[in-house]
Protein backbone atom coordinates (compact mmCIF):
# COMPACT_ATOMS: atom_id res chain seq x y z
CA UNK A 1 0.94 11.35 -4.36
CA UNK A 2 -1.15 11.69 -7.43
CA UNK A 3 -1.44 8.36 -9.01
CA UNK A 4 -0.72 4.75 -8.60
CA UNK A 5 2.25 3.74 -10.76
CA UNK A 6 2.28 0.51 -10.13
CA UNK A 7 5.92 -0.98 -10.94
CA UNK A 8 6.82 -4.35 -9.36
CA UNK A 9 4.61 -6.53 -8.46
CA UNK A 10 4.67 -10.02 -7.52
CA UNK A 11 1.41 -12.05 -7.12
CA UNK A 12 0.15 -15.67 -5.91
CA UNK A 13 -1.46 -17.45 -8.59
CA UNK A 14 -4.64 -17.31 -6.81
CA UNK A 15 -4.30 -13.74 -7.01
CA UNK A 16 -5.49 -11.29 -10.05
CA UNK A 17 -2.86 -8.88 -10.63
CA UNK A 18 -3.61 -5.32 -9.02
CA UNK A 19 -1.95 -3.38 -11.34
CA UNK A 20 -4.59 -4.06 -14.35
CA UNK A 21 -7.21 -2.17 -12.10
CA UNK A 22 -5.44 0.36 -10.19
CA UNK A 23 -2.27 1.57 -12.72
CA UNK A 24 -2.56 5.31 -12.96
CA UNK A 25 -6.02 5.59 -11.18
CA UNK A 26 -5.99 8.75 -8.97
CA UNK A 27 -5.36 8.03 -5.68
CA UNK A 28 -7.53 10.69 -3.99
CA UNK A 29 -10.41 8.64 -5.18
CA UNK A 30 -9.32 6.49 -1.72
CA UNK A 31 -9.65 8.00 1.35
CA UNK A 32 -7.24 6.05 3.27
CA UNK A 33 -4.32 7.61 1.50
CA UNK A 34 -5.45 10.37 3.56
CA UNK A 35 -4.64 8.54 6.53
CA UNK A 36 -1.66 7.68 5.11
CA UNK A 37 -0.47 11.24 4.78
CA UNK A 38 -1.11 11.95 8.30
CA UNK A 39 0.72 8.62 9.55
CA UNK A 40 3.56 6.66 8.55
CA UNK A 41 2.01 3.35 7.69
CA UNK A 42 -1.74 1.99 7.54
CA UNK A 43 -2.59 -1.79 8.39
CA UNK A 44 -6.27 -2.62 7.24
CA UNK A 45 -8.43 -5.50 7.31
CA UNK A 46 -10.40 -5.27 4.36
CA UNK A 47 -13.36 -5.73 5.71
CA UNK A 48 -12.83 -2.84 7.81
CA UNK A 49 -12.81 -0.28 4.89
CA UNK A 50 -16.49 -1.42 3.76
CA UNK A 51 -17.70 1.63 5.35
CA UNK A 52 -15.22 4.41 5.13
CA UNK A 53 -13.55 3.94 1.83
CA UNK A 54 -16.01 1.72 -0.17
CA UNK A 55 -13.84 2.27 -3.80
CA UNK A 56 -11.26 0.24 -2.38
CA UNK A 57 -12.84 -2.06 -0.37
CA UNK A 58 -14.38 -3.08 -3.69
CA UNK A 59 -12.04 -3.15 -5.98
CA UNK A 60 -9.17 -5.18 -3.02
CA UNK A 61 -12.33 -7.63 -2.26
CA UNK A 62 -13.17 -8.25 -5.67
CA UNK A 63 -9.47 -9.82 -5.93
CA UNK A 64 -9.41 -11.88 -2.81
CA UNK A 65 -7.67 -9.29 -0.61
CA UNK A 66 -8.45 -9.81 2.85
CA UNK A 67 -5.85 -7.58 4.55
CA UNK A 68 -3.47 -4.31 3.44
CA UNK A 69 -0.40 -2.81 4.72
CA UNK A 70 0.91 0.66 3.48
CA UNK A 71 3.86 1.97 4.17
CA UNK A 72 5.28 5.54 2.81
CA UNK A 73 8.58 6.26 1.19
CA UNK A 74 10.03 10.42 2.33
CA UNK A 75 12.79 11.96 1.23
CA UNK A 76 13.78 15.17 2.72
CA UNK A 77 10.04 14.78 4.41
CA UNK A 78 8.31 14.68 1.33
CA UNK A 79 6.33 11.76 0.22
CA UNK A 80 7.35 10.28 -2.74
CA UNK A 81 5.34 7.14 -2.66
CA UNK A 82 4.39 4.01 -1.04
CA UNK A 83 5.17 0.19 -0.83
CA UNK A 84 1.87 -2.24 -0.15
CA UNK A 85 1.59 -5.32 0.46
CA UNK A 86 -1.69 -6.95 -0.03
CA UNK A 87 -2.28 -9.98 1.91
CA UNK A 88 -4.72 -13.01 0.52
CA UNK A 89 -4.38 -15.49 2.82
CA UNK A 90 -5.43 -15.45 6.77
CA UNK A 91 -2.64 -17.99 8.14
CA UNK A 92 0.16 -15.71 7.14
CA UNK A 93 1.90 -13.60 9.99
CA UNK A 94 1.09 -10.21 9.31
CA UNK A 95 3.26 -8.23 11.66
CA UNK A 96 6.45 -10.20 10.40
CA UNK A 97 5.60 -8.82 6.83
CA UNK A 98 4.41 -4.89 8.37
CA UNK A 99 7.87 -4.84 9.78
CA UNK A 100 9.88 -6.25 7.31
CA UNK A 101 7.55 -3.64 5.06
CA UNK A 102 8.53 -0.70 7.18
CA UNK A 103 12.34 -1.81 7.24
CA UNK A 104 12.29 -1.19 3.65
CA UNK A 105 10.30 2.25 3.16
CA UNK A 106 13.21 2.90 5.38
CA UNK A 107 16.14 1.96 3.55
CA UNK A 108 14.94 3.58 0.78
CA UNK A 109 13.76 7.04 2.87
CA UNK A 110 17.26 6.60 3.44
CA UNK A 111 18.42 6.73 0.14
CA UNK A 112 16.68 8.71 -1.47
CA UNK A 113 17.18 11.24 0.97
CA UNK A 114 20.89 10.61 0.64
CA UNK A 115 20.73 10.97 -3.04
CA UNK A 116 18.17 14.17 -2.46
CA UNK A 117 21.15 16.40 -1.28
């Protein structure tokens, strides 16, 4: 990964779009994409990256973010990018929206791979 290139995105209307702020920002300025390297997915509380990866705890807090899931899109076992979803709200069931979030990055690993040979 080298940059966010943010393409669809879908907001609440409590929620400031993401792409204004993070559209073709370097994404090695965030340290948990280095986590997300190692591992498949990353779930975060925001609140949980104040310490370790301050850059985005500010910039998701700053738009009402209280949780993030990350999940990351292979093909042929190289990573070609990553679908989030950032959560605003704390009543929502997050391990509903982590799976149907994996089942996804999945179909797509999928195709892509498909398409790939």
């Amino acid at each position: 990964f080298l940059k966010f290139s943010i393409t669809y995105e879908q907001d609440s209307e409590d929620i400031n779009p993401l792409f204004k702020t993070f559209q073709e920002m370097n994404i090695s300025n965030f340290k948990l994409f280095d986590i997300l390297n190692k591992k498949y997915y990353a779930a975060y509380e925001i609140e949980s990256l104040k310490e370790n990866d301050k850059l985005m705890y500010y910039l998701m807090s700053d738009v009402g973010i209280k949780n993030l899931f990350l999940c990351e899109i292979r093909s042929l076992n190289k990573p070609l990018g990553f679908i989030g979803v950032a959560i605003s709200k704390d009543d929502i069931n997050q391990l509903t929206i982590q799976k149907d979030v994996m089942e996804i990055a999945n179909r797509l690993s999928v195709l892509l791979t498909y398409n790939d040979k």
